[in-house]
PDB file of N, CA and C in Angstrom:
ATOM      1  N   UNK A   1       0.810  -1.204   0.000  1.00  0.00           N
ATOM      2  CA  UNK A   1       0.000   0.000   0.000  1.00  0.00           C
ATOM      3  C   UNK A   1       0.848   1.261   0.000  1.00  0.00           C
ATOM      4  N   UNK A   2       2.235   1.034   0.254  1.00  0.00           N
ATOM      5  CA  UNK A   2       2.790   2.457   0.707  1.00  0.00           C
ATOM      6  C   UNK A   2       4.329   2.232  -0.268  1.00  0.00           C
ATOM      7  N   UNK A   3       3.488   1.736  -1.588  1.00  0.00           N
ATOM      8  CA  UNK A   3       4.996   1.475  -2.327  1.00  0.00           C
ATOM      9  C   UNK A   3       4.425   2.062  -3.763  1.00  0.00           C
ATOM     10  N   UNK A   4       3.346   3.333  -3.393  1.00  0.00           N
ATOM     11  CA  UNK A   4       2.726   3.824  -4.833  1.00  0.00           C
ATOM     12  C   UNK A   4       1.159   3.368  -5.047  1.00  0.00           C
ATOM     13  N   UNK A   5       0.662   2.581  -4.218  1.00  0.00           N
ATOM     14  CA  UNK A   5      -0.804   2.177  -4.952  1.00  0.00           C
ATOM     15  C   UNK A   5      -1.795   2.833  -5.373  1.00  0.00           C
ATOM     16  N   UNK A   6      -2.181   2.966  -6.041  1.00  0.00           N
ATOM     17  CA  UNK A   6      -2.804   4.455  -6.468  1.00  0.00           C
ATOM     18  C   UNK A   6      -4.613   4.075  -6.376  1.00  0.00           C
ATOM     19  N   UNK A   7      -5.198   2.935  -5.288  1.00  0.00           N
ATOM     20  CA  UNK A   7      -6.007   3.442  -4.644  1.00  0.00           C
ATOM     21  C   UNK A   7      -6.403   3.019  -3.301  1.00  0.00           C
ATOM     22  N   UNK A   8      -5.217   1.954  -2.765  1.00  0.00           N
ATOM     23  CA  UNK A   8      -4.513   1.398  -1.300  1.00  0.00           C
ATOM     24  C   UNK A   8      -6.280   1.389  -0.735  1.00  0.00           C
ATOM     25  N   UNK A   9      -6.863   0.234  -1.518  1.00  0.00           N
ATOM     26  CA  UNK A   9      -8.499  -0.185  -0.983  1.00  0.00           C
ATOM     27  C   UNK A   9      -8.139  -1.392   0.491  1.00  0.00           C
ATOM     28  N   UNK A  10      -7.145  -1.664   0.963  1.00  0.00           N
ATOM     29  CA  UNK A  10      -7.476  -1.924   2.074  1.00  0.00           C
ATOM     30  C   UNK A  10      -7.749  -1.468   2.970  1.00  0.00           C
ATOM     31  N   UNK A  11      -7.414  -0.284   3.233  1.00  0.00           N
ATOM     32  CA  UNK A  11      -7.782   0.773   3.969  1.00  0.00           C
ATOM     33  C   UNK A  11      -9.708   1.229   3.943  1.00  0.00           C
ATOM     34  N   UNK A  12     -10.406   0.182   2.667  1.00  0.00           N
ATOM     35  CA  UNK A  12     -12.168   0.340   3.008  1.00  0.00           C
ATOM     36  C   UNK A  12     -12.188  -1.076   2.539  1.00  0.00           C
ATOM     37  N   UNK A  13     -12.079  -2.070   2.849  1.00  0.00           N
ATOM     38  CA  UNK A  13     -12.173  -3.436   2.217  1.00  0.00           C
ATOM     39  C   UNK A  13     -12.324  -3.837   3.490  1.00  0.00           C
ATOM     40  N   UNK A  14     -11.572  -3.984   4.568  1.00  0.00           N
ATOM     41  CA  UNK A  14     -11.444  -4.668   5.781  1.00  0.00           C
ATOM     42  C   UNK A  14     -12.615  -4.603   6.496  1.00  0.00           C
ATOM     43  N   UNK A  15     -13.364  -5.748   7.179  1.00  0.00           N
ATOM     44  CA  UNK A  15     -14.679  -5.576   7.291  1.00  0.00           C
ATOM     45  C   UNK A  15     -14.133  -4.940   9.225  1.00  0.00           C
ATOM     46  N   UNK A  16     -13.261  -5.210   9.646  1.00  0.00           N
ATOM     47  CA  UNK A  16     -12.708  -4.908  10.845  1.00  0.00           C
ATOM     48  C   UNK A  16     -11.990  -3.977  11.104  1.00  0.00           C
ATOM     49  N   UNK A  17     -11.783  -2.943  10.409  1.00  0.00           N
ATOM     50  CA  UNK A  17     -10.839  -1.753   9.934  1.00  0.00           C
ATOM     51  C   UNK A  17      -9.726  -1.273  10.274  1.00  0.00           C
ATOM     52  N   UNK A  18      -8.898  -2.476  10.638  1.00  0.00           N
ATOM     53  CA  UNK A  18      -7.066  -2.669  10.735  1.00  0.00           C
ATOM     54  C   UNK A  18      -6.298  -2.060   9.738  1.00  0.00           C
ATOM     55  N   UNK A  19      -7.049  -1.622   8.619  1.00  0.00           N
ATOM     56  CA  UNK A  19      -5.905  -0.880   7.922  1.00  0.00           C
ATOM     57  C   UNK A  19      -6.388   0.715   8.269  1.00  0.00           C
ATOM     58  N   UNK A  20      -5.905   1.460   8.216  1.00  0.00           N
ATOM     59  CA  UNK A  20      -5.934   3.045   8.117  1.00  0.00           C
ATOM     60  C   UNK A  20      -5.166   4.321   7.480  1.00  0.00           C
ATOM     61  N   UNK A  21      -5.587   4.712   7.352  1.00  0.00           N
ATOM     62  CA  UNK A  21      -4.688   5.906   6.394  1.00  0.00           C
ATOM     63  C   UNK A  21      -4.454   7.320   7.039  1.00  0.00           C
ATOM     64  N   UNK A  22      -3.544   7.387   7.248  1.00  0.00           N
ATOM     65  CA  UNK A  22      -2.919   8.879   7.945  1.00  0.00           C
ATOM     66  C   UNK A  22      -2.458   9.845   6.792  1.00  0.00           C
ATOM     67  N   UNK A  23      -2.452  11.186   7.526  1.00  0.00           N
ATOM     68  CA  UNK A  23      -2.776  12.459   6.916  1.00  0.00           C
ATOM     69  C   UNK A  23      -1.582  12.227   6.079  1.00  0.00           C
ATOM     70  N   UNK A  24      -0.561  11.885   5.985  1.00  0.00           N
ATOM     71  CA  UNK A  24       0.499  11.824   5.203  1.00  0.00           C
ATOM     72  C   UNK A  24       0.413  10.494   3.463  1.00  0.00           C
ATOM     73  N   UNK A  25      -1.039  10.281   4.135  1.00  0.00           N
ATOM     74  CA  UNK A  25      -1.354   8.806   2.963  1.00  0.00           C
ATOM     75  C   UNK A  25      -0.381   8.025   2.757  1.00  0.00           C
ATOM     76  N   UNK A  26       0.002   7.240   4.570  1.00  0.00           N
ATOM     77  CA  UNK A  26       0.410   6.026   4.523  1.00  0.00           C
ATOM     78  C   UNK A  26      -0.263   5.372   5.691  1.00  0.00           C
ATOM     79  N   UNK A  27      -0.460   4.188   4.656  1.00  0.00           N
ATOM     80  CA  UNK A  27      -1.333   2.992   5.607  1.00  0.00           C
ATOM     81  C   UNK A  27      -1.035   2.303   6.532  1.00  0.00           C
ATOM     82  N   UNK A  28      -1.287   2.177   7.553  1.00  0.00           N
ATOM     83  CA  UNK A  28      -1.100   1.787   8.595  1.00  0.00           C
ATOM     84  C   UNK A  28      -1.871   0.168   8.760  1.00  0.00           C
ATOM     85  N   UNK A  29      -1.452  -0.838   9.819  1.00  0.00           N
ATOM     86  CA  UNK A  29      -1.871  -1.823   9.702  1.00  0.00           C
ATOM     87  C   UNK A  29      -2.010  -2.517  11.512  1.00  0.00           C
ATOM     88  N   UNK A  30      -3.186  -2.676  12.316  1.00  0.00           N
ATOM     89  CA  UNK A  30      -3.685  -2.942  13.415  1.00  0.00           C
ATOM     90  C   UNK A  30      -3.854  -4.479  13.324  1.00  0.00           C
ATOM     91  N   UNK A  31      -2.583  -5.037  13.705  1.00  0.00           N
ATOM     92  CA  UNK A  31      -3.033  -6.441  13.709  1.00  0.00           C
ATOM     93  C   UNK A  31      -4.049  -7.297  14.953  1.00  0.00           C
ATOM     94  N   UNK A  32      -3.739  -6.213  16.119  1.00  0.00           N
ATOM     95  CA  UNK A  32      -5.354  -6.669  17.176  1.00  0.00           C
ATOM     96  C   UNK A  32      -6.472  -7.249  16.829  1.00  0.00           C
ATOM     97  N   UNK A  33      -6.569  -6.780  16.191  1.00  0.00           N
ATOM     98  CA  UNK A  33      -8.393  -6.211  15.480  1.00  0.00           C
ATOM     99  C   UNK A  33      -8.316  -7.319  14.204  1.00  0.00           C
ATOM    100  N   UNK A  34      -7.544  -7.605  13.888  1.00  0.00           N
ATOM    101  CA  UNK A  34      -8.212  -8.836  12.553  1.00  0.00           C
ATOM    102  C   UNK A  34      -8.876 -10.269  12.695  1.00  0.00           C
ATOM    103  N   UNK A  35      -9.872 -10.343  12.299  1.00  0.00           N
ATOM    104  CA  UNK A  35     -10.296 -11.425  12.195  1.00  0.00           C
ATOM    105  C   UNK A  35      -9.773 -12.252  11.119  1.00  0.00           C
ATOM    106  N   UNK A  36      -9.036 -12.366  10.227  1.00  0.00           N
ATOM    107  CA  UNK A  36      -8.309 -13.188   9.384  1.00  0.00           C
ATOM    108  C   UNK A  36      -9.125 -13.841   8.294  1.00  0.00           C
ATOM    109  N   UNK A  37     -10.061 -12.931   8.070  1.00  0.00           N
ATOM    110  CA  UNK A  37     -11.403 -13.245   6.777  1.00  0.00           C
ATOM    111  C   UNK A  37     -10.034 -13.452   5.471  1.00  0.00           C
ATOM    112  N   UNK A  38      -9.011 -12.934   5.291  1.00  0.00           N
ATOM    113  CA  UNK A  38      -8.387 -12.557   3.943  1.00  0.00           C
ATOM    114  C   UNK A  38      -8.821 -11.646   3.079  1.00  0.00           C
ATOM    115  N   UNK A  39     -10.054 -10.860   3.170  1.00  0.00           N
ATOM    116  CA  UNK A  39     -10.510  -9.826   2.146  1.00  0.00           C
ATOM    117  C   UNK A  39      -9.496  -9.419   1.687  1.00  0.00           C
ATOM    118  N   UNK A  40      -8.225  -8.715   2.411  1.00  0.00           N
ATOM    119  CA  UNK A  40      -7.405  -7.521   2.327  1.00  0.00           C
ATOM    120  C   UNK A  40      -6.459  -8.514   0.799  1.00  0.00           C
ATOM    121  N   UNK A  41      -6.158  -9.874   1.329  1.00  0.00           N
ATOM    122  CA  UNK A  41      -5.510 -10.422   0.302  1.00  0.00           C
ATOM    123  C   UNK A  41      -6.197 -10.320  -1.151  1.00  0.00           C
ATOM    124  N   UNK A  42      -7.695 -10.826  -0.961  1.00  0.00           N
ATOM    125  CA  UNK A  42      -8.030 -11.254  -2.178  1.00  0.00           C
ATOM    126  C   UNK A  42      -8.707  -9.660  -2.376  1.00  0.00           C
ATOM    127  N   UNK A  43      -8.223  -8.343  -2.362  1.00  0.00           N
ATOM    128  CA  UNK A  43      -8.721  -7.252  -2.711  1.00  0.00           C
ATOM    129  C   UNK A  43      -7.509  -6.401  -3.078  1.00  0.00           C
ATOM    130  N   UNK A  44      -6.015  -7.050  -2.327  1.00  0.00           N
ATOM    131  CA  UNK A  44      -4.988  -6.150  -2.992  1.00  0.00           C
ATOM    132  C   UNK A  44      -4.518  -6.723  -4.291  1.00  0.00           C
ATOM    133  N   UNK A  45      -4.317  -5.836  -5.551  1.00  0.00           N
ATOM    134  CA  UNK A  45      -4.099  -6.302  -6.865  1.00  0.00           C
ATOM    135  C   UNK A  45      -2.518  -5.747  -6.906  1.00  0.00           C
ATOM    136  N   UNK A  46      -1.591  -5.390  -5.716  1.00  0.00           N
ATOM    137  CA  UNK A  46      -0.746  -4.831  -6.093  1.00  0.00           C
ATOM    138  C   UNK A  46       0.334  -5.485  -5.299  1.00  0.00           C
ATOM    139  N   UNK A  47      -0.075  -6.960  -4.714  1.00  0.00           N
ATOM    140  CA  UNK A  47       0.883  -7.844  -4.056  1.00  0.00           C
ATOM    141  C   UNK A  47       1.347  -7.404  -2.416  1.00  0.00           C
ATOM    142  N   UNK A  48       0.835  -6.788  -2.227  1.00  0.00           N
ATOM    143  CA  UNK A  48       1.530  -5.845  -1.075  1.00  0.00           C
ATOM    144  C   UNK A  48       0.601  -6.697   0.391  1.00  0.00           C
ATOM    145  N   UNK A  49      -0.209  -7.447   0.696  1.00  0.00           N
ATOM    146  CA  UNK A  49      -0.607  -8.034   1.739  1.00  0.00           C
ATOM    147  C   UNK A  49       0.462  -9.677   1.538  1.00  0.00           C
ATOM    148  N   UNK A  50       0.698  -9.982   2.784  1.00  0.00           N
ATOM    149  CA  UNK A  50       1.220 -11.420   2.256  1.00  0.00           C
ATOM    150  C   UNK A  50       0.854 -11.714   4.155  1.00  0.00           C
ATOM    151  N   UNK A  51       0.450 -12.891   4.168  1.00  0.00           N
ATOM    152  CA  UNK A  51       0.714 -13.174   5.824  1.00  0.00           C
ATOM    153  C   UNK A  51       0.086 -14.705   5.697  1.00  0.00           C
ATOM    154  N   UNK A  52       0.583 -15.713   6.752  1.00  0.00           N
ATOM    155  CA  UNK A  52       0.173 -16.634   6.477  1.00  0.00           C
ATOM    156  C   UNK A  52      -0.930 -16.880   8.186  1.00  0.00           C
ATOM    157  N   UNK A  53      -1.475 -18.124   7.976  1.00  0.00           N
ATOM    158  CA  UNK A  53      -2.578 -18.223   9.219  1.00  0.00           C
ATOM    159  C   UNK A  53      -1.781 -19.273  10.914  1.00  0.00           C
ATOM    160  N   UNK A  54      -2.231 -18.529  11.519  1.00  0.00           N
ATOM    161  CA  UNK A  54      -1.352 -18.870  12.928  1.00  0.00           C
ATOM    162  C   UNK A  54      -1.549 -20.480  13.099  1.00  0.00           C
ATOM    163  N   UNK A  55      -0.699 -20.724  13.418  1.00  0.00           N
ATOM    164  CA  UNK A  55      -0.785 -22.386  14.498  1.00  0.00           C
ATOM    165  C   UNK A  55      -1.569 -22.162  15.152  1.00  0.00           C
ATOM    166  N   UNK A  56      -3.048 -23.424  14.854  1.00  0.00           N
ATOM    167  CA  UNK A  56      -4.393 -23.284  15.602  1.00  0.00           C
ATOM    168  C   UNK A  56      -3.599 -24.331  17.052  1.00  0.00           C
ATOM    169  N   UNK A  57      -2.562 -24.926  17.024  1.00  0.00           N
ATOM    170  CA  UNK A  57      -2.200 -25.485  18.124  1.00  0.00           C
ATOM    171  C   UNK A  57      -1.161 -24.840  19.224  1.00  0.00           C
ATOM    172  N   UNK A  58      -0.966 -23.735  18.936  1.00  0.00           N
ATOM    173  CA  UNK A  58      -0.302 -22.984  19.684  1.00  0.00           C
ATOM    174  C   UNK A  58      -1.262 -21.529  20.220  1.00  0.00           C
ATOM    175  N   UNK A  59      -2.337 -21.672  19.797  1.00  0.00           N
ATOM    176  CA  UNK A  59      -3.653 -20.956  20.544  1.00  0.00           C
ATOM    177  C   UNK A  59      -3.786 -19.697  20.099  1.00  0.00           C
ATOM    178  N   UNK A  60      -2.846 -19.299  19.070  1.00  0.00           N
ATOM    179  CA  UNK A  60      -3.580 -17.786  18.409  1.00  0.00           C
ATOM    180  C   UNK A  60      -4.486 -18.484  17.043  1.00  0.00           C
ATOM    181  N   UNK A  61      -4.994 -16.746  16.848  1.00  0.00           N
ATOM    182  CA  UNK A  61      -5.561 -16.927  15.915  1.00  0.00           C
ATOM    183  C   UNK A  61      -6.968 -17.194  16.153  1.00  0.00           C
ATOM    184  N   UNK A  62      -8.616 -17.539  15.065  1.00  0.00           N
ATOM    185  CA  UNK A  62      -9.465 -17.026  15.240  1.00  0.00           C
ATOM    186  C   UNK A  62     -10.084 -18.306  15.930  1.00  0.00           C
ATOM    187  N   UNK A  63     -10.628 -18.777  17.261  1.00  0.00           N
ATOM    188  CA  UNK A  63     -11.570 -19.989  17.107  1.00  0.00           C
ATOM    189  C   UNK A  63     -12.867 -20.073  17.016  1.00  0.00           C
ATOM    190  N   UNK A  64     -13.852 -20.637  16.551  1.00  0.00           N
ATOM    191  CA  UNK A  64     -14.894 -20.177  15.994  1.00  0.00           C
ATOM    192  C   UNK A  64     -15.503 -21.254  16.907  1.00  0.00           C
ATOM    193  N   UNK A  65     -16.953 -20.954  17.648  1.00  0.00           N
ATOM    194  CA  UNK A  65     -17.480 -21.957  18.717  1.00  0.00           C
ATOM    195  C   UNK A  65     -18.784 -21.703  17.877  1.00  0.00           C
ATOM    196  N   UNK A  66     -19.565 -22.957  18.052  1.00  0.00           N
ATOM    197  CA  UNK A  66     -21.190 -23.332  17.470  1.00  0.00           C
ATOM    198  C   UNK A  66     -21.471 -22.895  18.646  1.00  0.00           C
ATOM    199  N   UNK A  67     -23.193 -21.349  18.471  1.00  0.00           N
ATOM    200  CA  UNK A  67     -24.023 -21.914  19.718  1.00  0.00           C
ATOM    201  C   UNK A  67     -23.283 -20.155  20.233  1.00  0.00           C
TER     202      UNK A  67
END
């Protein structure tokens, strides 16, 4: 996002709004706050998201309970 993208949509794609844009129009990135949907991946066309998904056996990451 901050290597030229000329419209850095993660910053309104994220349904959890971890990315942000400061007055200087560079994006910022809140990893707290993600739920790990991937939008941001399958919405950047300019390669710039890359992250892979946590060890569900080492206890991060999202767990999802029925009920």
């Amino acid at each position: 996002c901050n290597s030229g993208c000329p419209h850095k949509c993660t910053t309104y794609v994220c349904p959890a709004n971890c990315y942000t844009l400061d007055d200087l129009g560079k994006v910022h990135f809140q990893f707290e706050d993600c739920i790990e949907c991937g939008t941001c991946m399958y919405a950047c066309d300019q390669g710039a998201v890359a992250w892979s998904y946590p060890d569900p056996e080492v206890g991060r990451g999202v767990n999802w309970q029925r009920g």
